[in-house]
N, C-alpha and C. Protein backbone atom coordinates (compact mmCIF):
# COMPACT_ATOMS: atom_id res chain seq x y z
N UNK A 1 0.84 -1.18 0.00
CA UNK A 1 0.00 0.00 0.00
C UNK A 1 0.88 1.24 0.00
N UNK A 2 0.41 2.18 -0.84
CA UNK A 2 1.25 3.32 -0.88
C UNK A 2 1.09 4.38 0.24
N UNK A 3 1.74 5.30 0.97
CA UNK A 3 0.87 6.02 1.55
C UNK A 3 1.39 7.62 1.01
N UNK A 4 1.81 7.70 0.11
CA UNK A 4 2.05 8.88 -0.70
C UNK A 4 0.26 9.20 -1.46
N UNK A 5 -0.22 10.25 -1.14
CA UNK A 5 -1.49 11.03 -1.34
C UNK A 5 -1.41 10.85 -3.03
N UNK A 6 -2.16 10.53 -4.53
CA UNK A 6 -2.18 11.03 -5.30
C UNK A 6 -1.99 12.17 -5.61
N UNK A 7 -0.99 12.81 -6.46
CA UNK A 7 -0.76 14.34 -7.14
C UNK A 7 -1.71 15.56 -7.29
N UNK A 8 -3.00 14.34 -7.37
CA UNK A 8 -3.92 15.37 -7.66
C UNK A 8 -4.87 15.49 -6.50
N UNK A 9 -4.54 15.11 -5.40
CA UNK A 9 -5.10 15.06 -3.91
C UNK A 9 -4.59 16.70 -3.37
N UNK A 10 -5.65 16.88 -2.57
CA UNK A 10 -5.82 18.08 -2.05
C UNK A 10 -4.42 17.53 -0.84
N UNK A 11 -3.87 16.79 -0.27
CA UNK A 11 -2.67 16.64 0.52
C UNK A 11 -1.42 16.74 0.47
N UNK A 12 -1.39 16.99 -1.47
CA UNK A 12 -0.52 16.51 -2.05
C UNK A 12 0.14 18.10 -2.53
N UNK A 13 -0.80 19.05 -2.52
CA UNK A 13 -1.14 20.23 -2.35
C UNK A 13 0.16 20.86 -1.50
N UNK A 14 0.79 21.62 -1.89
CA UNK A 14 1.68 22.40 -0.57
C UNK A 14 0.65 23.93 -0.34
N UNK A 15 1.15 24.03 0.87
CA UNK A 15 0.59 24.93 1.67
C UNK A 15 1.35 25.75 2.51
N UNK A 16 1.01 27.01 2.91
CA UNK A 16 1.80 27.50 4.21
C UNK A 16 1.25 27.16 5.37
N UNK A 17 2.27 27.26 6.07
CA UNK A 17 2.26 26.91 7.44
C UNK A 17 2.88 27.98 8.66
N UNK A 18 2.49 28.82 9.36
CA UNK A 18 3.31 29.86 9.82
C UNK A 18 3.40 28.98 11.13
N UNK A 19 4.66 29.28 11.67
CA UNK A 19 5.75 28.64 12.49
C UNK A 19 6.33 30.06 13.39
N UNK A 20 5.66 30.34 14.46
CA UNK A 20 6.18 31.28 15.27
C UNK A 20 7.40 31.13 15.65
N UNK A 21 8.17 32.32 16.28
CA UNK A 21 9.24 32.09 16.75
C UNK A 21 9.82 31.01 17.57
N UNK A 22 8.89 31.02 18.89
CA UNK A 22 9.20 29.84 19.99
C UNK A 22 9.26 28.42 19.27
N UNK A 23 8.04 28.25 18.48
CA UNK A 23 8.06 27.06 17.68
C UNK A 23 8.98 26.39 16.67
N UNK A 24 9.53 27.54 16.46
CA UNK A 24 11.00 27.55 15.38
C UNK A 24 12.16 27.02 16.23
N UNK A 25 12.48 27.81 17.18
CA UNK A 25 13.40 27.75 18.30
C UNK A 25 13.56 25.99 18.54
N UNK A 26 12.18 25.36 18.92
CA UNK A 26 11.79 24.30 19.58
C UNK A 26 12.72 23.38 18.37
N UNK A 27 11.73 23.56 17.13
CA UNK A 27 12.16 23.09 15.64
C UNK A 27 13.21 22.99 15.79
N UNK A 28 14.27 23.46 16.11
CA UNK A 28 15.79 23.89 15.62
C UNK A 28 16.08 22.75 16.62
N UNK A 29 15.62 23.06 17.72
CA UNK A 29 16.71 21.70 18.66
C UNK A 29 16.16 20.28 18.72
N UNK A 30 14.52 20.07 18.21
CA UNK A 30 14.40 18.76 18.33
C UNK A 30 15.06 18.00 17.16
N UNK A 31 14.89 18.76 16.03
CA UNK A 31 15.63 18.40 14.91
C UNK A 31 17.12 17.87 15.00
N UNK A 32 17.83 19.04 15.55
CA UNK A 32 19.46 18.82 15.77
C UNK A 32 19.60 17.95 17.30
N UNK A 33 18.65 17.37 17.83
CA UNK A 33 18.66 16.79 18.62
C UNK A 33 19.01 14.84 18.04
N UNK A 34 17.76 14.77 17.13
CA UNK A 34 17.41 13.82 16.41
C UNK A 34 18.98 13.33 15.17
N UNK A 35 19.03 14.70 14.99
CA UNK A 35 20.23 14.20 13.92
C UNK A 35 21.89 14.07 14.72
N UNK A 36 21.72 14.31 16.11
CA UNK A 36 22.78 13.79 16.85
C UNK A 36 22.77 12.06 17.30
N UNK A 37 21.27 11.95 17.24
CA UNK A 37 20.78 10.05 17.62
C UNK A 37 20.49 9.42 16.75
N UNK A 38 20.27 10.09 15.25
CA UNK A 38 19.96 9.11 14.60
C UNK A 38 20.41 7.68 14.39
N UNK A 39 21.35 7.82 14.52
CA UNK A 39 22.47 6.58 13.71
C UNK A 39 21.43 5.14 15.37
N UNK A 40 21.40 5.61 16.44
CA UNK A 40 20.71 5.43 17.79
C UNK A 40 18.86 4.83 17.69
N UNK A 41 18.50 5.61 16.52
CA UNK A 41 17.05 5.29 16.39
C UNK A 41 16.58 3.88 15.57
N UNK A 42 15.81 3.31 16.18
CA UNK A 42 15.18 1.95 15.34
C UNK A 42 14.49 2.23 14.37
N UNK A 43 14.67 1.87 13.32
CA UNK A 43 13.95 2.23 11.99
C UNK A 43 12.93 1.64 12.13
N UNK A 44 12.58 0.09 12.30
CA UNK A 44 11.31 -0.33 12.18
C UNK A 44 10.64 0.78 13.38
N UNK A 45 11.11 1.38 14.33
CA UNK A 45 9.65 2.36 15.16
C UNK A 45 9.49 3.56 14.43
N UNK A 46 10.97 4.44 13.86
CA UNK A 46 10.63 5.71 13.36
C UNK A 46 11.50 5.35 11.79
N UNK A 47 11.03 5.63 10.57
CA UNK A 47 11.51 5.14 9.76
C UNK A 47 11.88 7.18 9.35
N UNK A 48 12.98 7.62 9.46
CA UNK A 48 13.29 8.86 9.39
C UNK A 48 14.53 8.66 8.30
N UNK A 49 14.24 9.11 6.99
CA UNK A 49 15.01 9.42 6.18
C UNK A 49 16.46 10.56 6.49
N UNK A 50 17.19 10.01 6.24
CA UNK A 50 18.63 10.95 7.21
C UNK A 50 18.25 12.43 5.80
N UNK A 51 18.23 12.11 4.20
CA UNK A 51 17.75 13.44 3.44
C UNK A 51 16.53 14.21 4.17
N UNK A 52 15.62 13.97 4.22
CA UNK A 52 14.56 14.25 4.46
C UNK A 52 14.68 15.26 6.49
N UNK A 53 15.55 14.47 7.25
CA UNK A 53 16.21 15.52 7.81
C UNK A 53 16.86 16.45 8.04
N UNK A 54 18.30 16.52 6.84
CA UNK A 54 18.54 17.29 6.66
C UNK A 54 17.70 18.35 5.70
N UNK A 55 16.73 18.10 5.01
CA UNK A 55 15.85 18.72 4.25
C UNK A 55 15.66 19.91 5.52
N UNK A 56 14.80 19.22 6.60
CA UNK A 56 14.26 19.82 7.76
C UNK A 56 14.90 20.88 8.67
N UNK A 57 15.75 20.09 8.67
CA UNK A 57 17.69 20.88 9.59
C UNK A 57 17.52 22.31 8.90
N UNK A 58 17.43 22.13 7.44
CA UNK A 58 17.76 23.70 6.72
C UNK A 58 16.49 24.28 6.49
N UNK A 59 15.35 23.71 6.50
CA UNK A 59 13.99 24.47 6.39
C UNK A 59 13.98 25.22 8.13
N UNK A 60 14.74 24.65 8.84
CA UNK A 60 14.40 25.21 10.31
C UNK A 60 15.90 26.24 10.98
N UNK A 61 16.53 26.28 9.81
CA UNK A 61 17.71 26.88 10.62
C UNK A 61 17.63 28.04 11.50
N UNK A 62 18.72 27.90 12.29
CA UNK A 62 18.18 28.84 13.47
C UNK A 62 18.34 30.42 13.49
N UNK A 63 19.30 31.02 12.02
CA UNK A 63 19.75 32.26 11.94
C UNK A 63 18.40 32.73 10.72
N UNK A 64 17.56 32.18 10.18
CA UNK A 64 16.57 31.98 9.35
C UNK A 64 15.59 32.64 9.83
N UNK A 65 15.32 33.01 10.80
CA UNK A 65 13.66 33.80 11.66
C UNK A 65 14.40 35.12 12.12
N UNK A 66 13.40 35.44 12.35
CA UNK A 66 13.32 36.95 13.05
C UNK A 66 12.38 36.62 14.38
N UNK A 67 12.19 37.87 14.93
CA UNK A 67 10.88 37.48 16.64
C UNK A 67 9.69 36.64 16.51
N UNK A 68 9.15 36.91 14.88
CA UNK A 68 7.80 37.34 14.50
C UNK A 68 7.18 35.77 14.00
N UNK A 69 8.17 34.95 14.01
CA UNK A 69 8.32 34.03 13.62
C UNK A 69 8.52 33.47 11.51
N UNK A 70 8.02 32.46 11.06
CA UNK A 70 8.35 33.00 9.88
C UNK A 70 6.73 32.14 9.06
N UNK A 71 6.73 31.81 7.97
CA UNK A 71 5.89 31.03 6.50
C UNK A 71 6.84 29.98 6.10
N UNK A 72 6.26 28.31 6.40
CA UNK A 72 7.18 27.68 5.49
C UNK A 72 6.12 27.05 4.70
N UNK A 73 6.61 26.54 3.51
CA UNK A 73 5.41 25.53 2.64
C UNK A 73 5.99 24.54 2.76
N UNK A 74 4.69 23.52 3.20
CA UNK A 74 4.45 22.82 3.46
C UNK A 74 3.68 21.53 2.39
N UNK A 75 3.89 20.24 2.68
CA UNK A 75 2.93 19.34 2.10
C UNK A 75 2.27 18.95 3.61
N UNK A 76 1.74 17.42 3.15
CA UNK A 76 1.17 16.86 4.70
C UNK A 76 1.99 15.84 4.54
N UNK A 77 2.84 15.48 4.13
CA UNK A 77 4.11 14.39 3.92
C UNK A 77 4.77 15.32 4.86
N UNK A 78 5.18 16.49 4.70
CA UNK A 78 6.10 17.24 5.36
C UNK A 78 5.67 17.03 6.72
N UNK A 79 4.67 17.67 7.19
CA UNK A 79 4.01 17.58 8.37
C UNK A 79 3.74 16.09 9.32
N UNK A 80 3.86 15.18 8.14
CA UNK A 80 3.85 13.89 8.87
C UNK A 80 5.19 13.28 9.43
N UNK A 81 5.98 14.09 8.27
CA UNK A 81 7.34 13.61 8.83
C UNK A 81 7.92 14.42 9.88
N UNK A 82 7.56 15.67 9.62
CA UNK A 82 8.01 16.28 11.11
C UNK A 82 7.51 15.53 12.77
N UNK A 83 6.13 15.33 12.37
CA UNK A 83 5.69 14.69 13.20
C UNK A 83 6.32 13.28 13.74
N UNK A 84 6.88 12.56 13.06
CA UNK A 84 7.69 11.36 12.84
C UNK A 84 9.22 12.01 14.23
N UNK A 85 9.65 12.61 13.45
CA UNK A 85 10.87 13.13 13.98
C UNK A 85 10.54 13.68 15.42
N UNK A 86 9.34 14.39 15.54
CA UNK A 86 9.30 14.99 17.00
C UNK A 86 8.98 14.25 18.10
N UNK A 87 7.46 13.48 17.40
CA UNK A 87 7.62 11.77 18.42
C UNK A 87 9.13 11.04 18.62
N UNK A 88 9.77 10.90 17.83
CA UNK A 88 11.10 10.31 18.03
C UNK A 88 12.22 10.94 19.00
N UNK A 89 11.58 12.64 18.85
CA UNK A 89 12.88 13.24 20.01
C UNK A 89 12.19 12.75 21.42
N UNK A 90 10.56 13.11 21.30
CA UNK A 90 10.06 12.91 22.72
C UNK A 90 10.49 11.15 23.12
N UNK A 91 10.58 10.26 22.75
CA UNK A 91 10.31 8.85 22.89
C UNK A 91 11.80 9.02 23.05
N UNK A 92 12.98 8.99 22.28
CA UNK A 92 14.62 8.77 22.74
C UNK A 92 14.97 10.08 24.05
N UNK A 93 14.64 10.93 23.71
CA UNK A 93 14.38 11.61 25.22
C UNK A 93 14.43 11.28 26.88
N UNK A 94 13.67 10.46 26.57
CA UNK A 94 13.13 10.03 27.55
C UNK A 94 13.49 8.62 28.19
N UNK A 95 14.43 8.37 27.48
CA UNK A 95 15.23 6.66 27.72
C UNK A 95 16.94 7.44 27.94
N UNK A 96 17.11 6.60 29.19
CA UNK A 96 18.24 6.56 29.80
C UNK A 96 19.38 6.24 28.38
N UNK A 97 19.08 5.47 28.07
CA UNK A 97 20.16 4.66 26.92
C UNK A 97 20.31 5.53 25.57
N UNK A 98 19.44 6.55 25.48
CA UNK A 98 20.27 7.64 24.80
C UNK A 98 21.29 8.49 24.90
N UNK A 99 21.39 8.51 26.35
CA UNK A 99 22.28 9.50 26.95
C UNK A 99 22.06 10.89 27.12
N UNK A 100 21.69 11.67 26.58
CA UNK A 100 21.44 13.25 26.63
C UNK A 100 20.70 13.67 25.85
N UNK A 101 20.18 14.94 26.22
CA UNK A 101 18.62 15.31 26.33
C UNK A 101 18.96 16.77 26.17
N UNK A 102 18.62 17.62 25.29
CA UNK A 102 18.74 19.04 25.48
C UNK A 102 18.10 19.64 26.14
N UNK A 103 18.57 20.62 27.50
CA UNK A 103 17.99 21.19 28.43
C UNK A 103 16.55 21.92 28.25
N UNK A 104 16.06 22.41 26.85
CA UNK A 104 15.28 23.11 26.88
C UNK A 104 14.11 22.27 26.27
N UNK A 105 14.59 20.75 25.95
CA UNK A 105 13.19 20.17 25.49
C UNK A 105 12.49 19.40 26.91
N UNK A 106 11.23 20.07 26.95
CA UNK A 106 10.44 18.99 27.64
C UNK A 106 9.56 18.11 27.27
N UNK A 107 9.02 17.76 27.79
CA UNK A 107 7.49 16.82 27.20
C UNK A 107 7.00 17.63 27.17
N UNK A 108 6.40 18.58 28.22
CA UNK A 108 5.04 19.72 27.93
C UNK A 108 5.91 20.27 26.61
N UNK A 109 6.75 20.65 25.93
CA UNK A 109 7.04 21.26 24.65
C UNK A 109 7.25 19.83 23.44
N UNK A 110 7.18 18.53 23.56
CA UNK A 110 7.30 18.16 22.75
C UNK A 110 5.65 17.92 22.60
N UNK A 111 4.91 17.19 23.49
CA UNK A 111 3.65 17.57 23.26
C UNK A 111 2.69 18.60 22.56
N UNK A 112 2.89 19.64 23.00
CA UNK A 112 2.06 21.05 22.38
C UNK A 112 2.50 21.47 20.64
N UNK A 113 4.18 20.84 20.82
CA UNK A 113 4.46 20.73 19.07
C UNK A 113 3.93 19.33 18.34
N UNK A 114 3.38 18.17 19.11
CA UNK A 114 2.95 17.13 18.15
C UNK A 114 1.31 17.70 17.90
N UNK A 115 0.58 18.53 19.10
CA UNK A 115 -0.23 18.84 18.67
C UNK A 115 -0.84 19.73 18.18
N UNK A 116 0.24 20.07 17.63
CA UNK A 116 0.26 22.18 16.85
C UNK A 116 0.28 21.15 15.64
N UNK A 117 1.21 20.30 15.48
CA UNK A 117 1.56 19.78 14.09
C UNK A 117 0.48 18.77 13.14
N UNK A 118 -0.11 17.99 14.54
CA UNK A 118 -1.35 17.34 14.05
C UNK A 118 -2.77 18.48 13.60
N UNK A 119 -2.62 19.29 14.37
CA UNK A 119 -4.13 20.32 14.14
C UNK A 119 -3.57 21.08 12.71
N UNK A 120 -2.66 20.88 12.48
CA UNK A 120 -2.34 22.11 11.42
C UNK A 120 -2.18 21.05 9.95
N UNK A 121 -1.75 19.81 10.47
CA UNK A 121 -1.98 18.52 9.52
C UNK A 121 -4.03 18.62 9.24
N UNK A 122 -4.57 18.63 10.45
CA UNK A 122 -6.14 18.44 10.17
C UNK A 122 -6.64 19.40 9.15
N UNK A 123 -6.11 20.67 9.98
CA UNK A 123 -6.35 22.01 9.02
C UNK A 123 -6.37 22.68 8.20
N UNK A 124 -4.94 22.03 7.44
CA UNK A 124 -4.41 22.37 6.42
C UNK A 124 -4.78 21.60 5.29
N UNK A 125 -4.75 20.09 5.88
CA UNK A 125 -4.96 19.34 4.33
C UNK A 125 -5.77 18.23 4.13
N UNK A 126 -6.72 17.69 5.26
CA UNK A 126 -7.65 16.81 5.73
C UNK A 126 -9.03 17.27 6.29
N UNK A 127 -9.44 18.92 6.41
CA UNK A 127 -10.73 19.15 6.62
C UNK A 127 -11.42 19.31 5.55
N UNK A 128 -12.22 18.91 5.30
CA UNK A 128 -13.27 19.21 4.12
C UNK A 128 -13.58 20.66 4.43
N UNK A 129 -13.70 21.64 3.27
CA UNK A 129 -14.35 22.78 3.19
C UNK A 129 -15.97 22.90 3.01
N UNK A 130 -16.18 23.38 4.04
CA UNK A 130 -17.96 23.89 3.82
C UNK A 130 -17.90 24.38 3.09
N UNK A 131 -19.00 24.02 1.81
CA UNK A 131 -19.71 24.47 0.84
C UNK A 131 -21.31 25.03 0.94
């Protein structure tokens, strides 16, 4: 089964996505968190393309924003994979046998970003529009 959306699917669709500052910030270290463990992560739980992170690494760099935060476009591939990656910081996080943990991620912040990322996944490219 494929799970790539048809071309001509409204998912398949890129979109913006505005990404406040704090949320960027967050972005920047779960990311460079992830690409310090990868080599560490089980593929059969998070199947995280090492391109597809660095894709992310540079869509989120940290000299890239201003206060105000910024606009990135987006697919819902994108959004799923971020999602992929941020479950993965919260879950290796949180196990001794990773070893280290960046001071400023918590659960209450990896949480509120899986569910900024899921509502904006609903929002963006899975609600039907009233007609």
């Amino acid at each position: 089964m494929n799970d790539t959306p048809p071309s001509s699917s409204p998912e398949s669709k890129p979109t913006e996505l505005v990404v406040s500052a704090e949320r960027h910030r967050f972005m920047c270290e779960t990311i460079d968190y992830v690409r310090m463990i990868h080599h560490h992560i089980d593929p059969d739980m998070y199947d995280i393309d090492a391109k597809r992170l660095e894709h992310f690494a540079w869509c989120f760099e940290e000299d890239m924003v201003d206060h105000s935060g910024f606009v990135m476009t987006v697919t819902c591939r994108d959004l799923f994979d971020l999602q992929i990656i941020v479950d993965a910081a919260y879950t290796y996080s949180n196990r001794r046998s990773s070893g280290i943990r960046a001071e400023s991620l918590t659960n209450v912040g990896f949480e509120a970003i899986i569910a900024w990322l899921s509502q904006a996944q609903r929002t963006l490219f899975l609600s039907k529009p009233n007609h």
